[in-house]
Protein backbone atom coordinates (compact mmCIF):
# COMPACT_ATOMS: atom_id res chain seq x y z
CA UNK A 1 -6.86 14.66 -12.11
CA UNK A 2 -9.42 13.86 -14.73
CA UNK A 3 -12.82 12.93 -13.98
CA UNK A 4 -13.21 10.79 -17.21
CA UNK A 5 -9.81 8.72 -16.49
CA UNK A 6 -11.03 7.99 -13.02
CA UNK A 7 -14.47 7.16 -13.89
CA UNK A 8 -13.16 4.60 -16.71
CA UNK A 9 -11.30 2.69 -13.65
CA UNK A 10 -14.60 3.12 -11.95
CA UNK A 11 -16.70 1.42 -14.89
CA UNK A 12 -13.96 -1.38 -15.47
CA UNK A 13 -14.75 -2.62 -11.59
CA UNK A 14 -18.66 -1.93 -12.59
CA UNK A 15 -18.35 -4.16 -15.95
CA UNK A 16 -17.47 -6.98 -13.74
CA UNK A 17 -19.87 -6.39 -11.29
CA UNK A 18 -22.81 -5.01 -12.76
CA UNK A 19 -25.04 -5.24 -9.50
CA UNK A 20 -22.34 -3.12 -7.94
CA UNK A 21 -24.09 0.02 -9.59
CA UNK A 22 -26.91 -0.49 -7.13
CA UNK A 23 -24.94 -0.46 -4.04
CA UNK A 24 -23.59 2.93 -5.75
CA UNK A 25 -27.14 4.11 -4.40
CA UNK A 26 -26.06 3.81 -0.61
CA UNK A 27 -22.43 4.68 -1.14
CA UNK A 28 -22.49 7.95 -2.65
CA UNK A 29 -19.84 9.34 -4.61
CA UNK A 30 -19.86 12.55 -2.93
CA UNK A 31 -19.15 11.63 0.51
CA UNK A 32 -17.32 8.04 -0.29
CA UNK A 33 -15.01 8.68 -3.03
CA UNK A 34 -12.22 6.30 -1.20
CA UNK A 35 -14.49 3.82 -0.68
CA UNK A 36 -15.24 3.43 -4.29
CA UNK A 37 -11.88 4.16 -5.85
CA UNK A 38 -10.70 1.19 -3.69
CA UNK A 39 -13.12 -1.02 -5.11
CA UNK A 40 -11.76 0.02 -8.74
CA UNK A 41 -8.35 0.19 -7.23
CA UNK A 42 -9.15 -4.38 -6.25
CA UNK A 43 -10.45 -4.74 -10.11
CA UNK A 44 -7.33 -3.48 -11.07
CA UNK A 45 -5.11 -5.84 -9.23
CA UNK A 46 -7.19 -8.70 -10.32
CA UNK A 47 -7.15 -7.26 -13.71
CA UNK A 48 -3.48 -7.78 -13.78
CA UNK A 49 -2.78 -10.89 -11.12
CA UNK A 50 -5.59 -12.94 -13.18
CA UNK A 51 -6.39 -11.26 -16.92
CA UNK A 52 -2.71 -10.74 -17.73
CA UNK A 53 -1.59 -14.32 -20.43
CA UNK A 54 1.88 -13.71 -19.68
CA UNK A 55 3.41 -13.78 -16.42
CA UNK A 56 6.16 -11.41 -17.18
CA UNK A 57 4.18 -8.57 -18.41
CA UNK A 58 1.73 -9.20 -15.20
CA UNK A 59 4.77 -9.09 -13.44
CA UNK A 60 5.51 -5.70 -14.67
CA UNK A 61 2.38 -4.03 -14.21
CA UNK A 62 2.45 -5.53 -10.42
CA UNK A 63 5.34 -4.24 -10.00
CA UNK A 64 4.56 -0.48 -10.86
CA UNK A 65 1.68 -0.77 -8.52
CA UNK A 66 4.44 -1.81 -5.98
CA UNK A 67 6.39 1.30 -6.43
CA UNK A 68 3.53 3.46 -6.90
CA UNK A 69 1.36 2.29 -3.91
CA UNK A 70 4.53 2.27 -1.72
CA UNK A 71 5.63 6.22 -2.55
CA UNK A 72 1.82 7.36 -2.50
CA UNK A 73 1.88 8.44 0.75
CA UNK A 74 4.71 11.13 0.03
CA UNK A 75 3.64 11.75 -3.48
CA UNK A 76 -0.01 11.53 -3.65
CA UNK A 77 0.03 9.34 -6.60
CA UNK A 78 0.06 9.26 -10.24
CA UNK A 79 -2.53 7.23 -11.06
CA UNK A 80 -6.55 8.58 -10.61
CA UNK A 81 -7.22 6.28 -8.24
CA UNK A 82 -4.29 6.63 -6.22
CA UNK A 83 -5.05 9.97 -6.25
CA UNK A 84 -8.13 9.59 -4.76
CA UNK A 85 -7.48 7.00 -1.84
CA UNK A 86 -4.50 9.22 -0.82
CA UNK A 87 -6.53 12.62 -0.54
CA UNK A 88 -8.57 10.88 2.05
CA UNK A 89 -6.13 11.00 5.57
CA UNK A 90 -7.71 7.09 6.06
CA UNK A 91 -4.97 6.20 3.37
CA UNK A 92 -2.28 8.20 5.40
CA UNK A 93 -3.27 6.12 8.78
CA UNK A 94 -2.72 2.61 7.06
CA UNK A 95 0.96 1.33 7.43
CA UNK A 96 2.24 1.25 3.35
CA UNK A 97 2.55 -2.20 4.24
CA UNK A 98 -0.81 -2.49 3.98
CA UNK A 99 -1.07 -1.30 0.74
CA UNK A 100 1.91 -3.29 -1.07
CA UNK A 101 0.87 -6.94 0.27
CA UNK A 102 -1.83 -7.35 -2.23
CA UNK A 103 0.50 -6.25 -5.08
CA UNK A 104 3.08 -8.95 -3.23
CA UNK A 105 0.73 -11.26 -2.81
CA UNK A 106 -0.48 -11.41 -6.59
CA UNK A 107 3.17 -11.39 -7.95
CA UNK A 108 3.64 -14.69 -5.67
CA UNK A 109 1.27 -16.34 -7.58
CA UNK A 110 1.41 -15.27 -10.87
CA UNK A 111 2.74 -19.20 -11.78
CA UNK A 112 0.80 -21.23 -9.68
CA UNK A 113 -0.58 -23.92 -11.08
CA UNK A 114 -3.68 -26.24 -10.59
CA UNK A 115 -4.96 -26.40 -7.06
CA UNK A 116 -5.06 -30.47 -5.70
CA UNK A 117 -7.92 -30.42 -4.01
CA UNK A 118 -10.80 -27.58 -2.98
CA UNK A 119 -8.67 -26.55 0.25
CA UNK A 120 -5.84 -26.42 -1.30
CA UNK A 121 -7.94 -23.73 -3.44
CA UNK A 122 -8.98 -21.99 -0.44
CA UNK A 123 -5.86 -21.73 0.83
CA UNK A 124 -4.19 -20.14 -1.95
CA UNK A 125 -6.90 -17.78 -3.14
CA UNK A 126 -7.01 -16.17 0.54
CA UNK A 127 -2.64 -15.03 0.20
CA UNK A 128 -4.17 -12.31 -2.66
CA UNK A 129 -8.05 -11.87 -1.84
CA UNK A 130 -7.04 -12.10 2.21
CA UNK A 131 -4.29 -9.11 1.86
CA UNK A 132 -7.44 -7.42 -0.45
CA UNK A 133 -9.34 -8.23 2.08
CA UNK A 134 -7.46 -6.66 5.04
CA UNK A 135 -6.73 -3.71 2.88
CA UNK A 136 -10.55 -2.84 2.89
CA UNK A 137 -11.53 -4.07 6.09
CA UNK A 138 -9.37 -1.27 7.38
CA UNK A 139 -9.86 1.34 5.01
CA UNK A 140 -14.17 1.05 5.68
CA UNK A 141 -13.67 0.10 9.57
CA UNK A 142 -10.24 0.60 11.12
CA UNK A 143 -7.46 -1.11 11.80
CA UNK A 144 -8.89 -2.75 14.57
CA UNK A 145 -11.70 -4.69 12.86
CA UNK A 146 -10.96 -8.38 11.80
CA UNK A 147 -11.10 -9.38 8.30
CA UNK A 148 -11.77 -13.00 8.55
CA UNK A 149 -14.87 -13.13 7.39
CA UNK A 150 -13.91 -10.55 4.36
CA UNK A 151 -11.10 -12.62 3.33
CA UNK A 152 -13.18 -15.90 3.28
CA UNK A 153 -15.88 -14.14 1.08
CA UNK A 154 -13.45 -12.31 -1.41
CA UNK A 155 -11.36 -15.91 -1.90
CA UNK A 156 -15.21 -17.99 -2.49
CA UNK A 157 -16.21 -15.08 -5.04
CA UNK A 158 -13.21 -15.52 -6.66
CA UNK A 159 -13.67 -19.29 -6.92
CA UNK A 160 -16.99 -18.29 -7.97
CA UNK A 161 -15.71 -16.08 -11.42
CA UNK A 162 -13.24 -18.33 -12.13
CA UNK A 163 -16.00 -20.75 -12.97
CA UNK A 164 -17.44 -18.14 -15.11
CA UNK A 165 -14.15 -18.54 -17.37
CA UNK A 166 -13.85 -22.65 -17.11
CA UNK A 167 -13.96 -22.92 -20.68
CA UNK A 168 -11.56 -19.70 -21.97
CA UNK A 169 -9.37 -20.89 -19.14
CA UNK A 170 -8.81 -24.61 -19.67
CA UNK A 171 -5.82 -24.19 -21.75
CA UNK A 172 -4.19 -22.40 -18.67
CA UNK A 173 -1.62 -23.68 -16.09
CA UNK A 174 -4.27 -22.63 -13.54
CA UNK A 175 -7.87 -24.48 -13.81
CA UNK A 176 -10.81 -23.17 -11.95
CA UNK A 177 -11.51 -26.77 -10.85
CA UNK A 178 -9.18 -28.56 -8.57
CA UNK A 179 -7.19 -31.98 -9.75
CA UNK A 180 -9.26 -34.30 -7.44
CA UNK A 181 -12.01 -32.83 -9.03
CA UNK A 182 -11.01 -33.35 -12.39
CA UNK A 183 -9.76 -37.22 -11.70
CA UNK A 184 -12.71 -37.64 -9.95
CA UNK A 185 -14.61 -37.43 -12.98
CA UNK A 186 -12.70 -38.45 -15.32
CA UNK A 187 -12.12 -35.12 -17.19
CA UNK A 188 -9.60 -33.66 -18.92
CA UNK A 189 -8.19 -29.98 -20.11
CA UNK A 190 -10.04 -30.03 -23.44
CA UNK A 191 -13.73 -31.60 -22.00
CA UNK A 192 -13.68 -28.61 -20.02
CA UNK A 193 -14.33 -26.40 -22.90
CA UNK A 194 -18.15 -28.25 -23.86
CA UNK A 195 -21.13 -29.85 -21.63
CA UNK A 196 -20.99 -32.82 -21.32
CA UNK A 197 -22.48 -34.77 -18.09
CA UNK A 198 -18.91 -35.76 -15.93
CA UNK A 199 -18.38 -31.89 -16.74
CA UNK A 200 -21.76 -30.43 -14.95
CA UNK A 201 -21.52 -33.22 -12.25
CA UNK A 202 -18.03 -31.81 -11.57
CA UNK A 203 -18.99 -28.12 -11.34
CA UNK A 204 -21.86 -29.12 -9.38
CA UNK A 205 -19.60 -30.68 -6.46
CA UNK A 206 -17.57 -27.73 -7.32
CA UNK A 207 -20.75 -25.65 -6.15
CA UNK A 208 -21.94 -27.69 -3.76
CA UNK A 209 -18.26 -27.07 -1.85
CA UNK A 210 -18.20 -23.58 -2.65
CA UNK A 211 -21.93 -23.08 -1.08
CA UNK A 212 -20.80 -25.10 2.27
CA UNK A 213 -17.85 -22.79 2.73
CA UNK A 214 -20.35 -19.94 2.44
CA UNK A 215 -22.34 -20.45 4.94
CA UNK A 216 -19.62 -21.15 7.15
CA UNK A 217 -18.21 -18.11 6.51
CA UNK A 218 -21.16 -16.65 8.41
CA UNK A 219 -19.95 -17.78 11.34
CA UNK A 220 -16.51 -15.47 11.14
CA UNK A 221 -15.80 -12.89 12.98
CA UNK A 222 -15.72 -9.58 11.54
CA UNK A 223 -17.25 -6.82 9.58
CA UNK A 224 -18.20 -6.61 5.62
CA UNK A 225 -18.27 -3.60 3.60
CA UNK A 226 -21.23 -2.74 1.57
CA UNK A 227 -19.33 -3.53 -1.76
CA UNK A 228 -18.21 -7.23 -0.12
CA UNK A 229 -21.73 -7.47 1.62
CA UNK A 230 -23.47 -7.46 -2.05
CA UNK A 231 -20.94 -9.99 -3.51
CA UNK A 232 -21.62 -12.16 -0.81
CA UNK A 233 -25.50 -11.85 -0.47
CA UNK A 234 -25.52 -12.04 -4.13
CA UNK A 235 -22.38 -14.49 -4.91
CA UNK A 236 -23.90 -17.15 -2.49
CA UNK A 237 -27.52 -16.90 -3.75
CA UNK A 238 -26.15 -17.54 -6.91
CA UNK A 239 -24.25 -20.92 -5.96
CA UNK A 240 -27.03 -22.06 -3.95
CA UNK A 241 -28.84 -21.79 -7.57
CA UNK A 242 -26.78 -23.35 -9.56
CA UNK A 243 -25.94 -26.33 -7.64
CA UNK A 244 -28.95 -27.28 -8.23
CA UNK A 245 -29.26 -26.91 -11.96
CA UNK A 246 -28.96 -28.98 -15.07
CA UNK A 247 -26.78 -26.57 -16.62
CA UNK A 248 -25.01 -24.99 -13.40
CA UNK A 249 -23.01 -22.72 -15.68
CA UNK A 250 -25.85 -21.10 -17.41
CA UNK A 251 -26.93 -19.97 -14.27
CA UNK A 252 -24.26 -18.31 -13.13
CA UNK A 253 -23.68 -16.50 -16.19
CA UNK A 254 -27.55 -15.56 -16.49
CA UNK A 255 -27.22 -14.70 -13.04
CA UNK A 256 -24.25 -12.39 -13.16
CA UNK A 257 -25.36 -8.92 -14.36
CA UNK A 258 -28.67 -9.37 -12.50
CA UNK A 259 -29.78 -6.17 -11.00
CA UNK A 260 -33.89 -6.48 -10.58
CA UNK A 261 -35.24 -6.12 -7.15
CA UNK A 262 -33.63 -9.07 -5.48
CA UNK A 263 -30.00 -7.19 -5.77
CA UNK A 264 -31.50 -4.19 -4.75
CA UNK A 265 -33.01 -5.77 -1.74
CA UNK A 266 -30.18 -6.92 -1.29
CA UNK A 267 -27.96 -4.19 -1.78
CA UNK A 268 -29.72 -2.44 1.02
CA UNK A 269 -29.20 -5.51 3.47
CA UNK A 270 -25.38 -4.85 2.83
CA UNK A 271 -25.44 -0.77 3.28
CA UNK A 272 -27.37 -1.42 6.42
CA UNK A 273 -25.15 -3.77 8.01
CA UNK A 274 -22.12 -1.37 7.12
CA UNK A 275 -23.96 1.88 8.12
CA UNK A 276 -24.60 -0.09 11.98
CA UNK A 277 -21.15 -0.94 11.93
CA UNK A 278 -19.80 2.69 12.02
CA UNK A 279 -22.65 4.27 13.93
């Protein structure tokens, strides 16, 4: 296996979340290796459920993760990643159902379109981030852990990037704000692209939805791991920001590849609550 071919994977998931590198700190590469190949091994699904224009070349890429996630377990894998997860015996103890759903799951809704309403968006982010979600749940905790809580973060910070592409994205069948939203203030496909005030009042409810489900995802049962801990600390600190702001977007870009003291503070919160989860 080459080290440079896994460590582009590796830097693909980091280019998308920059403040990952400090959690890298407290999940060394030496003694975690699955842990972080997973992690590049999610970016890569989402890379192809979410990046991917045309639904039948996302479809086709989906489905050689299928057959190669589904044959690792005899094989070892082809791809560096796969490699990695299946030298580790945790990959071996998790059923290979486990490891196809996500791939199911983001085939299934490859031609989805626009979400009615902000449950409705809940509802069918968690199919792909909730199977994502279970997939690493286990993998950092054991089969018997529950990943409600994991699910309901991974499906907000979704939510939460697909705001990040509202303007590239509003020529797409799927918008990152809902249809009540939308009629609700008066916008259309094309106003989404500029500022305008109906457009930052809409991202703002967006926001303000997005920060209510947050802290209600507190209340879940169930474990995070110190990747999903980070997003979470840092993903909901971010929306509680930018609700607030005149330009709500700005933020959230500006806010993105942040990685001063706050992340690492924060970063250590996360590694901490994993590390007394396993002791």
């Amino acid at each position: 296996m080459s080290e440079t071919a896994l460590q582009s994977y590796i830097d693909k998931w980091l280019a998308v979340q920059p403040q990952q590198r400090i959690a890298l700190a407290f999940v060394n590469q030496a003694s975690y290796p699955g842990h972080i190949a997973l992690a590049a091994l999610e970016q890569e699904l989402l890379a192809a459920a979410y990046g991917i224009r045309e639904p039948q070349v996302a479809a086709g890429k989906l489905n050689w993760w299928a057959e190669e996630l589904s044959g690792a377990a005899a094989s070892g894998g082809r791809h560096p990643l796969t490699q990695v997860l299946f030298d580790d015996e945790r990959a071996h103890a998790l059923p290979s159902e486990r490891w196809v759903a996500p791939v199911l799951a983001a085939m299934a809704q490859l031609e989805e379109g626009t979400a009615a309403d902000f449950p409705a968006q809940l509802a069918a982010g968690s199919l792909l981030h909730g199977a994502l979600a279970e997939l690493e749940t286990a993998w950092w905790f054991g089969e018997q852990a529950s990943s409600a809580r994991a699910a309901c973060v991974a499906t907000l910070s979704h939510l939460r990037f697909s705001l990040l592409r509202l303007e590239e994205d509003a020529e797409r069948d799927r918008l990152a704000l809902p249809m009540a939203r939308l009629a609700r203030y008066g916008l259309s496909r094309n106003q989404l692209r500029s500022a305008s005030a109906a457009r930052e009042d809409a991202i703002r409810a967006q926001l303000d939805d997005l920060h209510a489900a947050w802290r209600e995802s507190e209340r879940l049962a169930g474990p995070l791991s110190a990747f999903r801990g980070l997003e979470s600390r840092h993903g909901s600190t971010l929306v509680a920001r930018a609700r607030k702001a005149a330009a709500p977007l700005d933020v959230l870009r500006q806010g993105q590849g942040r990685q001063g003291p706050g992340v690492t503070w924060q970063a250590w919160q996360a590694a901490r609550a994993w590390r007394r989860q396993v002791s």
